[in-house]
C-alpha atoms as a PDB file:
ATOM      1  CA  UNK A   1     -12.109  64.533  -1.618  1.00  0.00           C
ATOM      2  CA  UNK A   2     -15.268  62.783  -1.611  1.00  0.00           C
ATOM      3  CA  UNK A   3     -15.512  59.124  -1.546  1.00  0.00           C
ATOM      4  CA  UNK A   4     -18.658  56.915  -2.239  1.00  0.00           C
ATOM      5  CA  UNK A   5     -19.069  53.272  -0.270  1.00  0.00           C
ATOM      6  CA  UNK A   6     -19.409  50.586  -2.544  1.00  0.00           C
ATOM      7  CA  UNK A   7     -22.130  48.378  -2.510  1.00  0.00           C
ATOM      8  CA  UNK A   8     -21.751  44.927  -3.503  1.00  0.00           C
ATOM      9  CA  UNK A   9     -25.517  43.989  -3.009  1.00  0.00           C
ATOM     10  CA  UNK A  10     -25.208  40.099  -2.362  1.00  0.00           C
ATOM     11  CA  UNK A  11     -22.021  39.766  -4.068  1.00  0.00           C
ATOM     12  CA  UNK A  12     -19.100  38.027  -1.902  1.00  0.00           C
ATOM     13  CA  UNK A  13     -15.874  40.693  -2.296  1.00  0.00           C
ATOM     14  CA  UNK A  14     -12.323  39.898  -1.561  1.00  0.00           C
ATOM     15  CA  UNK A  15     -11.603  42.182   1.822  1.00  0.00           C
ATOM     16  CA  UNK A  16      -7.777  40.934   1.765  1.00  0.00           C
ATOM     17  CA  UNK A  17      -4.989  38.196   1.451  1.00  0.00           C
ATOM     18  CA  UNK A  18      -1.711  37.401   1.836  1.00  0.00           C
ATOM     19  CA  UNK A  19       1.090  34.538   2.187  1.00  0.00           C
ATOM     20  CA  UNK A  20      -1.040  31.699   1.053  1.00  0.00           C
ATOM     21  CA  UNK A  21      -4.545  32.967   2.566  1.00  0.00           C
ATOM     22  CA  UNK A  22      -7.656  34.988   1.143  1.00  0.00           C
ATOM     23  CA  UNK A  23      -9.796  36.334   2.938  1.00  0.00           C
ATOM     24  CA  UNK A  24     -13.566  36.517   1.224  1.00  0.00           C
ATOM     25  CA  UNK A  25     -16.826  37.710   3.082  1.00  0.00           C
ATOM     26  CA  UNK A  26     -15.293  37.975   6.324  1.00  0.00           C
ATOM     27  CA  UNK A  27     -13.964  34.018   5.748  1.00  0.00           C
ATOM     28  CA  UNK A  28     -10.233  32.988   5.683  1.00  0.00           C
ATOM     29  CA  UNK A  29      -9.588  30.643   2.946  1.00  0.00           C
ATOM     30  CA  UNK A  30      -5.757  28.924   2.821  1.00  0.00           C
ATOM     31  CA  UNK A  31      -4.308  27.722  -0.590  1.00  0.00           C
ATOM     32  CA  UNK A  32      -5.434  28.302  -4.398  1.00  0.00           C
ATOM     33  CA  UNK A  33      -8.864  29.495  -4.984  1.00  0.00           C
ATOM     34  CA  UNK A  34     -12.149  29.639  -7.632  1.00  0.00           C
ATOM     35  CA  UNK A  35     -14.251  32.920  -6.518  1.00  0.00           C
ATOM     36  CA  UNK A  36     -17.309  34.103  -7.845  1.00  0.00           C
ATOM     37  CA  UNK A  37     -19.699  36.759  -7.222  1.00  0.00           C
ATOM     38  CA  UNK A  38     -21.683  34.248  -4.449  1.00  0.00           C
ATOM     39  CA  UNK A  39     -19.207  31.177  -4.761  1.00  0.00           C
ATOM     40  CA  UNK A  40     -15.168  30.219  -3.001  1.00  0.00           C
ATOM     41  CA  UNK A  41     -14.298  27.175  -3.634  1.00  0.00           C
ATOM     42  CA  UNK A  42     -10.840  25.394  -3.579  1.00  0.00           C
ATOM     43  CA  UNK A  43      -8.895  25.420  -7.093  1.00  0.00           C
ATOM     44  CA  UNK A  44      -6.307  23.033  -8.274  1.00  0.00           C
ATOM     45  CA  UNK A  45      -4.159  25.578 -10.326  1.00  0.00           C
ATOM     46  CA  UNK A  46      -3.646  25.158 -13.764  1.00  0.00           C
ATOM     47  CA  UNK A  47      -3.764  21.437 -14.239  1.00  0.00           C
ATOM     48  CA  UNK A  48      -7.527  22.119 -12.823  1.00  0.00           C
ATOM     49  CA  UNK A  49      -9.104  23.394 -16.324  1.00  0.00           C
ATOM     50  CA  UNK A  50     -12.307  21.263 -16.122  1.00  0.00           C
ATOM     51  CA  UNK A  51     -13.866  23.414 -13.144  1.00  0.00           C
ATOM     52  CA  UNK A  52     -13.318  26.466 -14.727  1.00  0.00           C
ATOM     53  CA  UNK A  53     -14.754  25.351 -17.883  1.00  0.00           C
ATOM     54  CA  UNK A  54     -18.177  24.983 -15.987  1.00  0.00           C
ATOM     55  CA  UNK A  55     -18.499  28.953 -16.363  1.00  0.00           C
ATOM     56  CA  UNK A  56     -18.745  28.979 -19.982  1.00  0.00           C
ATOM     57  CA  UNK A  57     -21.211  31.243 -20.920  1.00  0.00           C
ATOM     58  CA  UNK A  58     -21.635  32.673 -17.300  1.00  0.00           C
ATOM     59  CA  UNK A  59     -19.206  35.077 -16.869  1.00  0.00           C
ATOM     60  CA  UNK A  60     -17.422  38.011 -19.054  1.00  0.00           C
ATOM     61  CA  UNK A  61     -14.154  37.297 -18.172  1.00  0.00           C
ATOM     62  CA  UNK A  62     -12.110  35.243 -15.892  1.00  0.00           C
ATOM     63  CA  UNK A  63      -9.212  37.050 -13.733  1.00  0.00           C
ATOM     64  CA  UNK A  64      -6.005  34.578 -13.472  1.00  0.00           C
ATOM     65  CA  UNK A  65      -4.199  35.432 -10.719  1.00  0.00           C
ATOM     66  CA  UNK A  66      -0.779  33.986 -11.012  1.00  0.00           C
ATOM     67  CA  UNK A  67       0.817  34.790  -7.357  1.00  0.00           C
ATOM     68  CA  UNK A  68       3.250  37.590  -6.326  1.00  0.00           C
ATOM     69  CA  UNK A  69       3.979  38.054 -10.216  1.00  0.00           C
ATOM     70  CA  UNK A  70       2.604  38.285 -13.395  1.00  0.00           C
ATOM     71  CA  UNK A  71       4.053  34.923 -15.393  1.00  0.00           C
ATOM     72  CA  UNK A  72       3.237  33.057 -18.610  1.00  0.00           C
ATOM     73  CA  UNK A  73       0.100  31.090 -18.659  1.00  0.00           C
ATOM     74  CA  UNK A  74       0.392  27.474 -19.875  1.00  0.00           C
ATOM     75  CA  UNK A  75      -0.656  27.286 -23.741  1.00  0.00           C
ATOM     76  CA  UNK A  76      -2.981  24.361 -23.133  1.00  0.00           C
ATOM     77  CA  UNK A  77      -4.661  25.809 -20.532  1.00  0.00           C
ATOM     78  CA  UNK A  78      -5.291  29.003 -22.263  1.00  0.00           C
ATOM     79  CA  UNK A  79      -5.996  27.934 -25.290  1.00  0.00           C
ATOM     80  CA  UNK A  80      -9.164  25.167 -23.566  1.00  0.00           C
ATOM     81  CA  UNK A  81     -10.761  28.249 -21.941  1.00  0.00           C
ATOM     82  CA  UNK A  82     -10.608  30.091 -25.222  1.00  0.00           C
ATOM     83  CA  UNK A  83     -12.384  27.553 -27.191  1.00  0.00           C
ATOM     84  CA  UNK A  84     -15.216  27.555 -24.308  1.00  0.00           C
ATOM     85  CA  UNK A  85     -15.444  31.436 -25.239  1.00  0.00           C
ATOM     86  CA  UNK A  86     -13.935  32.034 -21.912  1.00  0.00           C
ATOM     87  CA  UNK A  87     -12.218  35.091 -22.240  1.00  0.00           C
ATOM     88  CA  UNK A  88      -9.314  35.318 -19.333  1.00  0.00           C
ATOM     89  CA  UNK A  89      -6.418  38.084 -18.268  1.00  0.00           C
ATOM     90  CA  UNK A  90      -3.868  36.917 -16.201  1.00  0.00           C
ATOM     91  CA  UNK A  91      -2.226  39.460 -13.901  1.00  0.00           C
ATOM     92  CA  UNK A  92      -0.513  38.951 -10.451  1.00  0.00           C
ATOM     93  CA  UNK A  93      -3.037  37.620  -7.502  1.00  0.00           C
ATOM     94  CA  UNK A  94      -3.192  40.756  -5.974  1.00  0.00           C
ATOM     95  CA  UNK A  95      -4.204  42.678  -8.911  1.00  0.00           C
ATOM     96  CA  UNK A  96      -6.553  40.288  -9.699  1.00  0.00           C
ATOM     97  CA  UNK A  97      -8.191  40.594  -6.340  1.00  0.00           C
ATOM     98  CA  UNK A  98      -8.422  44.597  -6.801  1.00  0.00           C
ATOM     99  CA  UNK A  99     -10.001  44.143 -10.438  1.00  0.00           C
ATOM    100  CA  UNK A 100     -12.161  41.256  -9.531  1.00  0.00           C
ATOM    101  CA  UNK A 101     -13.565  43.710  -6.850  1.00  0.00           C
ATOM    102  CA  UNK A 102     -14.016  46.391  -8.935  1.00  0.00           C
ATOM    103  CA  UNK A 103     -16.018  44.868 -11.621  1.00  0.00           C
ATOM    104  CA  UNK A 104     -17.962  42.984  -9.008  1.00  0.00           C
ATOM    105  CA  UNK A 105     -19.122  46.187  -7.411  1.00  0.00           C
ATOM    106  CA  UNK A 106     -20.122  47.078 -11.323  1.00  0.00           C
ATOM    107  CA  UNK A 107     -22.460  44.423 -11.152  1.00  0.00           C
ATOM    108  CA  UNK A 108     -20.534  42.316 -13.907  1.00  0.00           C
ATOM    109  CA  UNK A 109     -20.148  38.381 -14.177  1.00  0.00           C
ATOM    110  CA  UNK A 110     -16.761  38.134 -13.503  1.00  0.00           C
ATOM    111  CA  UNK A 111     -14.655  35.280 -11.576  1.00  0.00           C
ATOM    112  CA  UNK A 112     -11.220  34.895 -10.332  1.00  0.00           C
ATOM    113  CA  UNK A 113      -9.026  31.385 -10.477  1.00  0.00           C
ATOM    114  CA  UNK A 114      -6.271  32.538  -7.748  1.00  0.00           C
ATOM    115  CA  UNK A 115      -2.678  31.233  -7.129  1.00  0.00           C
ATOM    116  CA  UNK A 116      -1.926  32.571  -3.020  1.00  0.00           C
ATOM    117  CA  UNK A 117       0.822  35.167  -2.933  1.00  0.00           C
END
């Protein structure tokens, strides 16, 4: 089996997380989170839309990370990121983490709004 390093250039990845932490770039974060490719930032959840409406037209898609499960997304919520051509994809956190890594490493303009697990 042959496996490649990735290379993330300047990009900030998630290395890990767990009950109610992230860890980003070798930093531990506590609590709901906003990461981007060179941005973490604190996150107010889903009654937060209006910082996450400041990426309109700067990233591809926007990973919701809902906590230890995949749940429902509130309509309102969705449907404001929609009309700001936001396109989102709510999964559990740590999936999120694993696909917002994987893109990143891709090179794509990706972000991930995260609930802690």
């Amino acid at each position: 089996m042959h496996l490649n390093e990735i290379d993330y250039g300047n990009a900030r990845p998630i290395e890990g997380y767990g009950p109610g932490f992230f860890r980003i770039a070798g930093e531990v974060y506590q609590g709901a989170l906003l990461v981007t490719a060179d941005e973490t930032e604190s996150w107010g959840g889903f009654d937060d839309i209006a910082t996450l409406l400041t990426f309109a037209g700067q990233v591809d898609v926007l990973f919701i990370g809902n906590g230890p499960l995949m749940g429902p997304i509130p309509k309102a919520f969705r449907d404001s990121l929609e009309e700001a051509g936001i396109g989102i994809e709510p999964m559990a956190t740590d999936a999120a983490c694993r696909t917002f890594n994987v893109l990143l490493s891709e090179g794509r303009r990706v972000a991930a709004a995260l609930l802690p697990m």
